[in-house]
Every structure is written in structure tokens, then in C-alpha cells.
Protein backbone atom coordinates (compact mmCIF):
# COMPACT_ATOMS: atom_id res chain seq x y z
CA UNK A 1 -99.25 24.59 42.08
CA UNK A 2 -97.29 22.14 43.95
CA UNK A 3 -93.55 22.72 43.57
CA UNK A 4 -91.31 19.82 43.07
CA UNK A 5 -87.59 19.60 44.62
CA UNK A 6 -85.14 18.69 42.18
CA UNK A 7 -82.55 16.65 43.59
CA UNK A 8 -79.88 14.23 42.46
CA UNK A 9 -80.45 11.30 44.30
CA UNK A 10 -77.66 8.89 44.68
CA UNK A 11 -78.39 5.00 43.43
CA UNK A 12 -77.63 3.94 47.16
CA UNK A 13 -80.75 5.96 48.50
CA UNK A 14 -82.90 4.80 45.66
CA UNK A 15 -81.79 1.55 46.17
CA UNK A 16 -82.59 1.47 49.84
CA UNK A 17 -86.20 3.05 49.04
CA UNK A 18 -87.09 0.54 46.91
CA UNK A 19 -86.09 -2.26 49.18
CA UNK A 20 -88.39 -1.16 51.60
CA UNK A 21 -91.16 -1.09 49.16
CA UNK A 22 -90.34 -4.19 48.05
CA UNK A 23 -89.98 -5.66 51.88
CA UNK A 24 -93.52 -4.28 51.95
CA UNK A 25 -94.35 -5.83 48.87
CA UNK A 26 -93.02 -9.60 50.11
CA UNK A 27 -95.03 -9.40 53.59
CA UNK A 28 -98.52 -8.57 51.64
CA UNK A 29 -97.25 -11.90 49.30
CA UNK A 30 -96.25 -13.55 52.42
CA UNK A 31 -99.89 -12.92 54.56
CA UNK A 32 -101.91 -14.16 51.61
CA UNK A 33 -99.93 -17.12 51.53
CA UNK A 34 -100.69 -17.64 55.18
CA UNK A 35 -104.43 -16.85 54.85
CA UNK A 36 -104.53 -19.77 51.88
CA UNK A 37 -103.03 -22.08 54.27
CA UNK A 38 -105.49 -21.35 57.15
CA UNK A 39 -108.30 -21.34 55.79
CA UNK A 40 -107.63 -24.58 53.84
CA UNK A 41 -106.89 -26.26 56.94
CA UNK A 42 -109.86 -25.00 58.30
CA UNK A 43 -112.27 -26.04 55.46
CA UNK A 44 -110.70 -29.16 55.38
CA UNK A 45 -110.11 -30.10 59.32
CA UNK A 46 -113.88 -28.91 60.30
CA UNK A 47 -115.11 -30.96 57.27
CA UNK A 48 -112.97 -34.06 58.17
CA UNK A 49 -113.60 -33.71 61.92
CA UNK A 50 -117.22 -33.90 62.20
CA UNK A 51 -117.80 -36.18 59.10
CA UNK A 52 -121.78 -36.34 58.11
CA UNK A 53 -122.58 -33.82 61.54
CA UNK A 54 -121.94 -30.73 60.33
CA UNK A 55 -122.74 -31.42 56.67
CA UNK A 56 -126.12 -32.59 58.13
CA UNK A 57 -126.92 -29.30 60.29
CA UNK A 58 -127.64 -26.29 58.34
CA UNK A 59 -126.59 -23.87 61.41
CA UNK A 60 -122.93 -25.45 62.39
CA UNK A 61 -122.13 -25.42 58.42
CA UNK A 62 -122.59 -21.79 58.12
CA UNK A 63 -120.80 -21.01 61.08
CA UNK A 64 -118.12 -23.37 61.80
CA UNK A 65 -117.37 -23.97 57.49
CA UNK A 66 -118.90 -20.90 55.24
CA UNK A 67 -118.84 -17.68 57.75
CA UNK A 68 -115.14 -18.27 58.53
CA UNK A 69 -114.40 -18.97 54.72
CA UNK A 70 -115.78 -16.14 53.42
CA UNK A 71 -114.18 -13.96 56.18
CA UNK A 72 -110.69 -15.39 54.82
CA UNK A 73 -111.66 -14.43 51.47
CA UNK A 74 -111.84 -10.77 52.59
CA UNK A 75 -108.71 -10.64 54.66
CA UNK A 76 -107.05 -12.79 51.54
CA UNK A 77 -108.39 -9.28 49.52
CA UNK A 78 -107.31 -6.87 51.24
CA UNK A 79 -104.05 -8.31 51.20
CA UNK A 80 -103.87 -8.44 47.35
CA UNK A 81 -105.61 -4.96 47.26
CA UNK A 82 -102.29 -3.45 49.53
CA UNK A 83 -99.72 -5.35 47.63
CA UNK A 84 -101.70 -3.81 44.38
CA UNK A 85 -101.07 -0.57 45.61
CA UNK A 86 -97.56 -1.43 47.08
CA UNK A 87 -96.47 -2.23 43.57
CA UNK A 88 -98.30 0.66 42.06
CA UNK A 89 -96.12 2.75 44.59
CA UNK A 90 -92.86 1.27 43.51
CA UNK A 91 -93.48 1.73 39.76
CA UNK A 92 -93.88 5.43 40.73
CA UNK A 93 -90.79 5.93 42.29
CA UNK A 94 -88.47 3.99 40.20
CA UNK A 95 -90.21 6.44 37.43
CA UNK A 96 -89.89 9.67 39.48
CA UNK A 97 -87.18 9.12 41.06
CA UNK A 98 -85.39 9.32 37.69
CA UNK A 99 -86.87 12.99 37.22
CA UNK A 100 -85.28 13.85 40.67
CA UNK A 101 -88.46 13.96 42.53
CA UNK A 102 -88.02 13.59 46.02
CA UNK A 103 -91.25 13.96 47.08
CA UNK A 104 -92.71 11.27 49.71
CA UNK A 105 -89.55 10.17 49.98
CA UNK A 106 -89.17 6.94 52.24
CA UNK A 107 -93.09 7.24 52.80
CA UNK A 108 -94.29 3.90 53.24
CA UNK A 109 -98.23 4.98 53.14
CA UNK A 110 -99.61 3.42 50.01
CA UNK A 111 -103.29 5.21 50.67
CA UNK A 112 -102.47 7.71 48.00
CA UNK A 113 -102.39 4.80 45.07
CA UNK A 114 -105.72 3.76 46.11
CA UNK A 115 -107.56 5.15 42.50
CA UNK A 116 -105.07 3.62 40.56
CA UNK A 117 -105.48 0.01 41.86
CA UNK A 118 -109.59 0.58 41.57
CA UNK A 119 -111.91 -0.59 44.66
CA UNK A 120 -111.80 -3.97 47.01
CA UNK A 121 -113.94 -5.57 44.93
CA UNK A 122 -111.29 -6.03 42.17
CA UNK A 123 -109.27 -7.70 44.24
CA UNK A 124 -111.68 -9.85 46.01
CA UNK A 125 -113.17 -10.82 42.87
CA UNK A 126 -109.74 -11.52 41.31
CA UNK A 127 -109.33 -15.01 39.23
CA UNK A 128 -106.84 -16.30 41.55
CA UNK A 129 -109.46 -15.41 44.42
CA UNK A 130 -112.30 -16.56 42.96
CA UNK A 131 -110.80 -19.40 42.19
CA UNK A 132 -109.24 -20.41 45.49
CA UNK A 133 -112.57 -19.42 47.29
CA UNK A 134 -115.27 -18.77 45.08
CA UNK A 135 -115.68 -23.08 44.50
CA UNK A 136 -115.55 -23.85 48.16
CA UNK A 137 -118.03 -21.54 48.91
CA UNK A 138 -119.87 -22.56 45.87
CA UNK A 139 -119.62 -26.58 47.43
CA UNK A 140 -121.22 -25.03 50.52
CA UNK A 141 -123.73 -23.06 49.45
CA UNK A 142 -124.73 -26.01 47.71
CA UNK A 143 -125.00 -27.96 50.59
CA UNK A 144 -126.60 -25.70 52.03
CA UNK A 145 -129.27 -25.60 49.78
CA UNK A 146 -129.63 -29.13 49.77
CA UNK A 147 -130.13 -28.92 54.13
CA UNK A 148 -133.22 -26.64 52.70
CA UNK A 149 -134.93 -28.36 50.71
């Protein structure tokens, strides 16, 4: 049985808590932002660079267009997955808080809401995601397929 402190916690330290959470919170928003922006530029600049050369060879689309793509995709995830968790974290202590639970106070470590935000693949199969990078890739993989056959 775990026992729970009971403690009266001023609105000034909750206050402070959840700013920190929410600072959190802001730089996971803030990354994915930044990982949009890259790999757009990227999608677009190799594509408008080299023209009809790398849409013509099968082996510089897949590494210079789809491989770097997809690996924004998964860093664009994990971001979302964190902030997931980040907001799952600051849900629990606005409600706990309230009870005077002052447990994990000021811990910043959102590993502990990882069941409640399910696995990576929610989040890099998210509409927004999907959206964003699953028609790209989609465009691609069709030209790819084309190169084939």
C-alpha cells in the first residue's frame, strides 16, 4: 500500500508546477512545428532542385526524397506521443493536486503516463500525421512504382 502525503498546497506552487508542464507541453508543440517545416522544405527543395533527375532514378528518390521523409514522420511522432503524455500528466495533477497529493511533485518525467496515451503507433498514425505525411509518401511510393515497372 502506497501511502499518500496529505498536504495543503498553496495556489502559487501549483501554479508554478503546472507552468512547467505546460513549458514542456509548448516545446513538444514547438519541435513538431519545426519538423513540418523541415521536412517540407526538404521534400520540396530536393524535388525542385534536381527536376526530372531524381524523379527518374529509383535509388536517389528513396534516399535523398522518401528515407528522409519517413524518418521525419517518426521524429514528428514521437513528438506528439510526449506532448500526449505531457498533457496526460498535467490533467493528473491539476486533479490530484486538489486531493492534496504531493506525490511526484515537480517531476518532469512523463514515462509513467505512457499506458494511458497507448503505443507510438497512435501517434504516428494520427489524422493530422497521416495527413501531413502519409500523401507525400503515398506520391512517392507511387513514383516509385512507376521507376519499376
Amino acid at each position: 500500500m502506497i501511502l499518500q502525503k496529505k498536504y495543503n498546497m498553496d495556489n502559487q506552487e501549483l501554479y508554478k508546477e503546472i507552468d512547467l508542464v505546460q513549458g514542456c507541453i509548448n516545446r513538444m508543440a514547438k519541435n513538431s512545428f519545426m519538423v513540418k517545416g523541415w521536412a517540407l522544405t526538404i521534400f520540396a527543395g530536393v524535388i525542385a532542385i534536381s527536376k526530372t533527375e531524381v524523379i527518374n532514378n529509383l535509388l536517389l528518390l528513396i534516399c535523398t526524397v522518401l528515407i528522409p521523409y519517413l524518418a521525419f514522420w517518426l521524429l514528428d511522432a514521437f513528438f506528439l506521443h510526449t506532448e500526449r503524455k505531457y498533457r496526460k500528466m498535467y490533467a493528473w495533477i491539476l486533479q490530484e493536486r486538489k486531493k492534496g497529493n504531493i506525490e511526484y511533485q515537480y517531476d518532469l518525467n512523463p514515462a509513467r503516463f505512457n499506458e494511458n496515451v497507448g503505443c507510438m503507433a497512435h501517434s504516428i498514425f494520427s489524422k493530422t500525421l497521416l495527413l501531413f505525411y502519409g500523401i507525400p509518401t503515398l506520391v512517392i511510393i507511387l513514383l516509385i512504382i512507376r521507376l519499376l515497372c
